[in-house]
Protein backbone atom coordinates (compact mmCIF):
# COMPACT_ATOMS: atom_id res chain seq x y z
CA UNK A 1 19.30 -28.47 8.77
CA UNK A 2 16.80 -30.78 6.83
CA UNK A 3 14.51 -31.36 9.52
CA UNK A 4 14.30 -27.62 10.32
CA UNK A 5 13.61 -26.52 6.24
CA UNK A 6 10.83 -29.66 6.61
CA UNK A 7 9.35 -27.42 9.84
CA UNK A 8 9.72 -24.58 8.56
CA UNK A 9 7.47 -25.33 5.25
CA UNK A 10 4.81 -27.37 7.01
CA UNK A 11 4.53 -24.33 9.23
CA UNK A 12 3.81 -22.38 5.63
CA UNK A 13 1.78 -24.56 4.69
CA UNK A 14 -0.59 -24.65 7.77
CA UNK A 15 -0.45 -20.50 7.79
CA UNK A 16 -1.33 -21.23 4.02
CA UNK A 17 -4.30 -23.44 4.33
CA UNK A 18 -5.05 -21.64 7.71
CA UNK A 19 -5.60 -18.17 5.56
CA UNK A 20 -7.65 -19.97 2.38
CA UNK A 21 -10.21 -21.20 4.97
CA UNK A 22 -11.12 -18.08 6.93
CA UNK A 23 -10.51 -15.76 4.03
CA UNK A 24 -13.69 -17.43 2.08
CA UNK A 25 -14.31 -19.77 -0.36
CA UNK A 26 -13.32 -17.96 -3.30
CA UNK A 27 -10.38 -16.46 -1.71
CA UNK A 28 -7.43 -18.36 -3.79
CA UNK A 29 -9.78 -18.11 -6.95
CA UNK A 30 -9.71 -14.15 -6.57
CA UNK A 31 -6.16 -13.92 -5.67
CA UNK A 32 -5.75 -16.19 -8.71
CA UNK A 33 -7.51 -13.57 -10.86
CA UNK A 34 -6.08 -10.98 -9.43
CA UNK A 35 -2.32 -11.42 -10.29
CA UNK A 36 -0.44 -10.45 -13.19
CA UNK A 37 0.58 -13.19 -15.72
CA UNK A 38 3.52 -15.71 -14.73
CA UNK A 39 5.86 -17.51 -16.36
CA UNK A 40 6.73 -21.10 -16.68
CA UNK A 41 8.82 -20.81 -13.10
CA UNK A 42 5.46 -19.37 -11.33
CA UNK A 43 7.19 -15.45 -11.40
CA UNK A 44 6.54 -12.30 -13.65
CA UNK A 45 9.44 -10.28 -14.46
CA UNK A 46 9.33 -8.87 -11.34
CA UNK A 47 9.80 -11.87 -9.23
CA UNK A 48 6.01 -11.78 -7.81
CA UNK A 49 5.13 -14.96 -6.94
CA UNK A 50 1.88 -16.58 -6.15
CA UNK A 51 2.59 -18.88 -4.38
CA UNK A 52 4.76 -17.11 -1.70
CA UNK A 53 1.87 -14.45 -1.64
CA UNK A 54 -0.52 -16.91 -0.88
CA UNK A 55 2.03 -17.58 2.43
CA UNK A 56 2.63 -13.94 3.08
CA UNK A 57 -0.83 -13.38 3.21
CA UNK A 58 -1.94 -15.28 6.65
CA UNK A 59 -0.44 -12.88 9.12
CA UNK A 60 -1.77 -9.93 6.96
CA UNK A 61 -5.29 -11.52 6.44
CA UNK A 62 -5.21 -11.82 10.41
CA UNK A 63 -4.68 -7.95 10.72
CA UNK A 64 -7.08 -7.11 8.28
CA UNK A 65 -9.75 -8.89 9.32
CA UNK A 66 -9.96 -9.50 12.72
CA UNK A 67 -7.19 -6.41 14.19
CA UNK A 68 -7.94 -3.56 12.61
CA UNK A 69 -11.10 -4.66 11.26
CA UNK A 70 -10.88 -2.80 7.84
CA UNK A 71 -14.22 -1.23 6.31
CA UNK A 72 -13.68 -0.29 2.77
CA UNK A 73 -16.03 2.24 0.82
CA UNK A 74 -16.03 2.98 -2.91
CA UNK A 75 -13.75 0.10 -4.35
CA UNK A 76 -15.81 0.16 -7.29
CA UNK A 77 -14.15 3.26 -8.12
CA UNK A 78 -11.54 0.86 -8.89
CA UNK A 79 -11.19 0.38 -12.53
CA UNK A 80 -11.38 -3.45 -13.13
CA UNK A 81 -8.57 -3.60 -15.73
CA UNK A 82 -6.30 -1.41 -17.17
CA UNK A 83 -3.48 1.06 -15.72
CA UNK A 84 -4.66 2.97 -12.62
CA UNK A 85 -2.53 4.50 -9.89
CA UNK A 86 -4.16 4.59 -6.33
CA UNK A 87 -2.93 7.77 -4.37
CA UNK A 88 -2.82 7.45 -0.72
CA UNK A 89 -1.86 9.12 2.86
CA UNK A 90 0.97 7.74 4.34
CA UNK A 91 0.88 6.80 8.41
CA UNK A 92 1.73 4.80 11.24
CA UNK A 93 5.35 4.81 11.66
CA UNK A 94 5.69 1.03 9.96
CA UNK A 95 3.89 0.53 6.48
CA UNK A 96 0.91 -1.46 7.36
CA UNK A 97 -1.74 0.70 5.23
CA UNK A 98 -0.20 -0.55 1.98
CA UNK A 99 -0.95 -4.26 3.27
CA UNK A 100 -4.50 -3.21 3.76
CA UNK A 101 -4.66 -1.64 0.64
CA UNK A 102 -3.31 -4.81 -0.92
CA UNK A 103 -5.77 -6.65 0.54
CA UNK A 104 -8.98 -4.44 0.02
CA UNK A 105 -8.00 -4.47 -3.75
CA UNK A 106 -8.50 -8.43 -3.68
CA UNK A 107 -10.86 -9.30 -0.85
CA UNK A 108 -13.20 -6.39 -1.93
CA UNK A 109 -13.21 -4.87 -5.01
CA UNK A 110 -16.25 -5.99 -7.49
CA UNK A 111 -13.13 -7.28 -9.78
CA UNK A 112 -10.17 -8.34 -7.34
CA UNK A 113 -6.74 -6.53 -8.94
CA UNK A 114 -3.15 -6.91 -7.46
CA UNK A 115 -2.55 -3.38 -6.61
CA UNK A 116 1.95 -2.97 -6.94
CA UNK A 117 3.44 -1.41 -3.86
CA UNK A 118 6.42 0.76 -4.47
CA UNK A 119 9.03 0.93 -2.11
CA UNK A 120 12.16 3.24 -1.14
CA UNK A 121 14.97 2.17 -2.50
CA UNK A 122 17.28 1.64 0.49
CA UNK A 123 14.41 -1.07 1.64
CA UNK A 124 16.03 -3.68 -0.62
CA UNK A 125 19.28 -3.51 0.68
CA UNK A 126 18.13 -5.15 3.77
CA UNK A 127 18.90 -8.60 4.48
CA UNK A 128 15.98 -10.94 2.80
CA UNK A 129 14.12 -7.32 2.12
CA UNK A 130 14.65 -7.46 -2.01
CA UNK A 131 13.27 -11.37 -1.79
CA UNK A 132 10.40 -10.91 0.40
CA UNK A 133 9.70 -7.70 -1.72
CA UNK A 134 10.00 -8.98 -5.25
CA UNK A 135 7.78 -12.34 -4.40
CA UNK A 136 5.06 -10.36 -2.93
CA UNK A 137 4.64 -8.22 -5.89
CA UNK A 138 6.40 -5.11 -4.51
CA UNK A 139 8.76 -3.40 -6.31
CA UNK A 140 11.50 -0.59 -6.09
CA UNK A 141 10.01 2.95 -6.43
CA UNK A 142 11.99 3.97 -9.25
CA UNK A 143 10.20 5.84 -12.54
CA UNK A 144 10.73 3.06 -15.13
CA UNK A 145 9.59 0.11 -12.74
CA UNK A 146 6.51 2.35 -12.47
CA UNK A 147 6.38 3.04 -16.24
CA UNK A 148 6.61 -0.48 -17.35
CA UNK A 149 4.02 -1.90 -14.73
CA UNK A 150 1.31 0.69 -16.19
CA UNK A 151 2.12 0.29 -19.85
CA UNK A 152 1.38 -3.72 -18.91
CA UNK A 153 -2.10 -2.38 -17.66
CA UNK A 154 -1.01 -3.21 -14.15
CA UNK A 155 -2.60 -0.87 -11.05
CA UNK A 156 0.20 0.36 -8.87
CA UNK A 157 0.11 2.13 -5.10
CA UNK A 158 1.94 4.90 -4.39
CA UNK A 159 2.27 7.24 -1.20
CA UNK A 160 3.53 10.55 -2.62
CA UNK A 161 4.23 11.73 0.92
CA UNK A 162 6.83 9.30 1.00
CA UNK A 163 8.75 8.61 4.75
CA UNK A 164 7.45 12.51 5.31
CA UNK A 165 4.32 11.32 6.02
CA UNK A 166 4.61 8.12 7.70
CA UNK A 167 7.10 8.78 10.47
CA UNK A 168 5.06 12.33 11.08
CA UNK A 169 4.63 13.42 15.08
CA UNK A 170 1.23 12.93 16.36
CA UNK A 171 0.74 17.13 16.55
CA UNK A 172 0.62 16.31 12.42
CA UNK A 173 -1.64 14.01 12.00
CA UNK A 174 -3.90 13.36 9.06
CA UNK A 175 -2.13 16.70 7.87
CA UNK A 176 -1.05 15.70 4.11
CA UNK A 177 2.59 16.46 3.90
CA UNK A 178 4.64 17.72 0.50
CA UNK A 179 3.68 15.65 -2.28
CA UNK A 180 6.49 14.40 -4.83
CA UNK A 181 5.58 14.74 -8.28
CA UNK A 182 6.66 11.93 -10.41
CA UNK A 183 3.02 9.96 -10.05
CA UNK A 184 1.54 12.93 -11.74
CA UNK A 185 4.20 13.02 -14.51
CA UNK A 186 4.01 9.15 -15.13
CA UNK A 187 0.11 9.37 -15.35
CA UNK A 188 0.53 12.06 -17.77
CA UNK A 189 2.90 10.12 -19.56
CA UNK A 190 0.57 6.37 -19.71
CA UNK A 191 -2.73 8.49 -19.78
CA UNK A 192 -3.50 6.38 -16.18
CA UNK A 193 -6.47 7.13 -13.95
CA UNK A 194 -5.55 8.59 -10.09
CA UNK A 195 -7.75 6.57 -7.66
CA UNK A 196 -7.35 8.16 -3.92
CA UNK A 197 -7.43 6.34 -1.05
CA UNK A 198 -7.85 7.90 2.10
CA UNK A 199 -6.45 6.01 4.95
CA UNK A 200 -8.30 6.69 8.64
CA UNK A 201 -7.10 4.60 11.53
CA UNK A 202 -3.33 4.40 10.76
CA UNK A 203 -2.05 7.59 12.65
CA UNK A 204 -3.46 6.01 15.59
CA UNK A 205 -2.15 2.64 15.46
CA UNK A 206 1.39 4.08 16.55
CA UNK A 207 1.59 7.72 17.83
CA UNK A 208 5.04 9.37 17.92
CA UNK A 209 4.93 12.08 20.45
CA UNK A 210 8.20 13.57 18.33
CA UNK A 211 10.68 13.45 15.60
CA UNK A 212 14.39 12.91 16.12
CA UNK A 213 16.19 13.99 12.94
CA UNK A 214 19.67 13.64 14.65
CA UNK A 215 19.05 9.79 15.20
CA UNK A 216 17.08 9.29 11.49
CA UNK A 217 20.68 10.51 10.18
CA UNK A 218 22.43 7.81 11.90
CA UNK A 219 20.71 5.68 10.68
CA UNK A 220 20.82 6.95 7.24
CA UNK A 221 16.77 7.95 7.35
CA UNK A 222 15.53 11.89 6.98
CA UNK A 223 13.96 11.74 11.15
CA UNK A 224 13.44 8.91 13.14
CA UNK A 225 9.73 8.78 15.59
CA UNK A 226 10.02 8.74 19.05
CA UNK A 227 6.84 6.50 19.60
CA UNK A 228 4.35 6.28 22.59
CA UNK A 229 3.84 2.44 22.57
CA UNK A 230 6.71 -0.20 20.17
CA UNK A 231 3.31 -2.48 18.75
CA UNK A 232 0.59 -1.35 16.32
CA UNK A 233 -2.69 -0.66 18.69
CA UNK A 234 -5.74 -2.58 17.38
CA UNK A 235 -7.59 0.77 15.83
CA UNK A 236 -9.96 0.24 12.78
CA UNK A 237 -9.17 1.35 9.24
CA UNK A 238 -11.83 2.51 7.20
CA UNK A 239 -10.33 2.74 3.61
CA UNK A 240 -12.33 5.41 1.16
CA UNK A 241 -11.71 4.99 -2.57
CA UNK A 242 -12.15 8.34 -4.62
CA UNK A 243 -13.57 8.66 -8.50
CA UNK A 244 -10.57 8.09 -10.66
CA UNK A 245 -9.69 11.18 -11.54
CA UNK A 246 -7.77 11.39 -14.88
CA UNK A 247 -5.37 14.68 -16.00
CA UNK A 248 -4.76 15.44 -19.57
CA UNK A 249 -2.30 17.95 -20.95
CA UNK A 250 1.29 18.11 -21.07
CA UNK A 251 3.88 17.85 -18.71
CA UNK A 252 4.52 21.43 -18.00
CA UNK A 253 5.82 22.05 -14.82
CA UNK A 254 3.15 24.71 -14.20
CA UNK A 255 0.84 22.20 -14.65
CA UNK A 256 2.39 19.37 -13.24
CA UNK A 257 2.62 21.14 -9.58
CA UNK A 258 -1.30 22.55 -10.28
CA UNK A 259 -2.29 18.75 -10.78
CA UNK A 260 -0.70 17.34 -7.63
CA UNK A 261 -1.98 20.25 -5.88
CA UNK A 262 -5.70 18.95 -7.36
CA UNK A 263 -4.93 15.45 -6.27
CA UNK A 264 -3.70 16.30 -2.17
CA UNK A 265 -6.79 18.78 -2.05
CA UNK A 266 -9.21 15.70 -3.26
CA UNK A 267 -7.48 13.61 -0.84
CA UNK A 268 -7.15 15.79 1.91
CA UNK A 269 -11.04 16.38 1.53
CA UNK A 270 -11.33 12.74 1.83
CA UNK A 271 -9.63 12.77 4.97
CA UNK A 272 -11.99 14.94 6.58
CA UNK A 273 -14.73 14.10 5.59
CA UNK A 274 -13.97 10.03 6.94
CA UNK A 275 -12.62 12.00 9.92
CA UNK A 276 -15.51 13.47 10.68
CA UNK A 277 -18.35 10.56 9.64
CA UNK A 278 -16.12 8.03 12.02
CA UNK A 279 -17.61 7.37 15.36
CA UNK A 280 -14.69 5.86 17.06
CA UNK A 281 -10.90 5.27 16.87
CA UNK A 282 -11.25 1.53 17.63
CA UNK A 283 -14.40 1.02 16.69
């Protein structure tokens, strides 16, 4: 058992070291700026750790730069400090855009930020799920965890589409589904910017030719996506950051629904318009 904990963490420690030297030179200085403030134990309340991120990071830095390529436009929409929540289209059957995301936020933005994933809540009742998810900085998608990152000044990602949009058939695609509301009402609430980010690439790195509700309910998920091919293809994100767009007003729910509309019409725009300036899926 000893000898195979000491393999398994030399193995980290080469993906570690592996990731530092192709990301660039200042890659572990920007992460370093990037994350939130730690504690004594290397943690914020949250359980994100650095160090573990740093690990997590290789196989992700692989996809990102070298699978799907990613080209990024307008990350200096991004505020550089303060609460912000980035708004973005959900896709691909398995949640790879809010790795990308992640990553753009650090590799490419004029002032690297650790952009907060939120996640369902039946996620962290999976075996090692709540672990992996709390030291990489992602937390449960719940209204306070959401409230307390932004009053710390923290930016947090957010897919309002929820599973609706990522386990869509292929006859849907880049077709915004029903937006929840509770991003609108929290940035109401903590008076935070809405950056969207529209994602092209990610409803082609996994088509499902349809949607099998019976089976999702087995499994205790709303449909479940017949797909064409079980592994990501290697298409190429292009990631477009909107203005911040900031709402004022109170939290009417006239106004509330009239503000979300606002935000899936900006980012449905966004869509488009990357739809149509792309040249090709894959490259």
């Amino acid at each position: 058992m000893v000898r195979w904990r000491e393999r398994v963490t030399s193995a980290a420690l080469r993906l570690r070291s592996w990731a530092v030297a192709r990301a660039g030179p200042d890659f572990e200085e920007r992460f370093g700026r990037a994350v939130p403030s730690l504690n004594e134990f290397g943690v914020d309340r949250f359980g994100y750790s650095l160090a573990f991120s740093l690990w997590l990071v290789a196989p992700l830095l692989w996809l990102y730069r070298w699978y799907f390529r990613v080209e990024c436009r307008g990350l200096e929409n991004l505020p550089a400090r303060g609460p912000v929540i980035l708004v973005a289209n959900h896709s691909g059957q398995i949640p790879l855009d809010a790795g990308m995301i992640a990553l753009a936020t650090i590799l490419e933005a004029p002032s690297p930020r650790a952009v907060r994933g939120m996640t369902e809540k039946w996620i962290s009742g999976l075996p090692w799920a709540s672990t992996v998810m709390s030291r990489s900085g992602m937390v449960v998608g719940t209204p306070e965890n959401c409230r307390r990152l932004l009053r710390s000044g923290e930016p947090v990602l957010v897919f309002p589409e929820g599973v609706r949009g990522i386990v869509k058939a292929w006859r849907r695609r880049y077709q915004l589904q029903e937006f929840g509301q509770g991003f609108m009402r929290l940035a109401l609430e903590t008076g935070a910017p809405i950056v969207p980010v529209a994602v092209i690439g990610g409803e082609e790195q996994m088509p499902a030719i349809a949607e099998l509700p019976a089976v999702g309910r087995l499994l205790g998920l709303s449909t479940f996506p017949l797909v064409v091919f079980p592994l990501p293809l290697p298409t190429k994100y292009r990631l477009h950051f909107g203005a911040p767009l900031r709402f004022g007003g109170t939290e009417d729910e006239g106004a509330v629904e009239w503000n979300v509309e606002e935000v899936k019409r900006r980012l449905q725009t966004m869509i488009d318009d990357g739809l149509r300036s792309r040249a090709h899926v894959f490259w």
